[in-house]
Protein backbone atom coordinates (compact mmCIF):
# COMPACT_ATOMS: atom_id res chain seq x y z
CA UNK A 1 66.77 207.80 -1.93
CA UNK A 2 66.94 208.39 -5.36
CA UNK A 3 67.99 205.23 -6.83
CA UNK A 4 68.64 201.69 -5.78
CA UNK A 5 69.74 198.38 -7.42
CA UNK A 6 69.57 194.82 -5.82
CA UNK A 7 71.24 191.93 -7.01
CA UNK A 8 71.35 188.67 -5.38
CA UNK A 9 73.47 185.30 -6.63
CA UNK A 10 73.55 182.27 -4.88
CA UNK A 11 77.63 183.24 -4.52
CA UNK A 12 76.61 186.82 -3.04
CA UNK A 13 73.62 189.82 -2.11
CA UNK A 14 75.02 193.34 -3.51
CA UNK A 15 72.95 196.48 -2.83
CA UNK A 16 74.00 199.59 -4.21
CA UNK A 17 72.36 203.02 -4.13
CA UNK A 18 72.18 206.62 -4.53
CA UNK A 19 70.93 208.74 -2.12
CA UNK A 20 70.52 212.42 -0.79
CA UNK A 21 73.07 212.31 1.78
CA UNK A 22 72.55 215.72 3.06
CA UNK A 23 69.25 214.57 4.73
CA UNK A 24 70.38 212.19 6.82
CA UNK A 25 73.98 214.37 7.96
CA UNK A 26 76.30 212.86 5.71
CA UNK A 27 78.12 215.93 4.21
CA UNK A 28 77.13 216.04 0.38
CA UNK A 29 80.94 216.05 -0.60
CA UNK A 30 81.48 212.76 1.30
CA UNK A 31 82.11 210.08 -1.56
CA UNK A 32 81.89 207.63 1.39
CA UNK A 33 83.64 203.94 1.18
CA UNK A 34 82.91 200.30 1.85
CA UNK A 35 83.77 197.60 4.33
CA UNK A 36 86.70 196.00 4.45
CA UNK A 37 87.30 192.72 6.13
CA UNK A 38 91.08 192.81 5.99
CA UNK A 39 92.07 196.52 5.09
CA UNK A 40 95.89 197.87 4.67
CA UNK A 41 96.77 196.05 8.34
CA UNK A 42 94.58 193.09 8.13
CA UNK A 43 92.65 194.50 11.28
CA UNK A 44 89.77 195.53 8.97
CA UNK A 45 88.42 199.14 7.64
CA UNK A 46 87.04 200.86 9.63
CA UNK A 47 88.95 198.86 12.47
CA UNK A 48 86.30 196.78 14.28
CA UNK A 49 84.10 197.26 11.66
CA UNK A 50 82.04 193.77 11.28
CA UNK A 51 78.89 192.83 8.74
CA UNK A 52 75.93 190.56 9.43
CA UNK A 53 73.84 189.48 6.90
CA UNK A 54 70.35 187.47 7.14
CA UNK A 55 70.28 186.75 2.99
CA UNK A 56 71.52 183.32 2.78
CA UNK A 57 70.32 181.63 6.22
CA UNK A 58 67.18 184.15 7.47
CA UNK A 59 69.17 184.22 10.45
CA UNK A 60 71.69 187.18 10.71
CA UNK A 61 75.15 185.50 10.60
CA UNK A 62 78.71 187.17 10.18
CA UNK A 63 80.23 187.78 7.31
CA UNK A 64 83.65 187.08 7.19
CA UNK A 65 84.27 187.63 3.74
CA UNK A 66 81.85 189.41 1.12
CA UNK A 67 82.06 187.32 -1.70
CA UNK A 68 83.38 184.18 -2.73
């Protein structure tokens, strides 16, 4: 890792970071993407993809949508 920024609201939790992706088999051109809970056909991106998240409750809970 070779940079990292956390943010929390009481609305939302947004990490964000850099990273050198060619340790951990990413290829180093890979600009990657995000999560998508409704995507181009409303089935998600990647389809299937879900997101838990233990910020708000200490539990881990689904996320249906990532912000309000």
């Amino acid at each position: 890792m070779t940079g990292v920024q956390f943010i929390k609201t009481p609305a939302y939790v947004q990490i964000t970071g850099i990273i050198k992706q060619d340790q951990i088999y990413i290829a180093a051109n890979d600009s990657g993407g995000e999560m998508d809970p409704h995507g181009a056909d409303q089935r998600g991106n990647p389809l299937g993809g879900l997101l838990f998240s233990k910020a708000f409750t200490g539990n881990f809970v689904q996320a249906v949508e990532w912000h309000k």
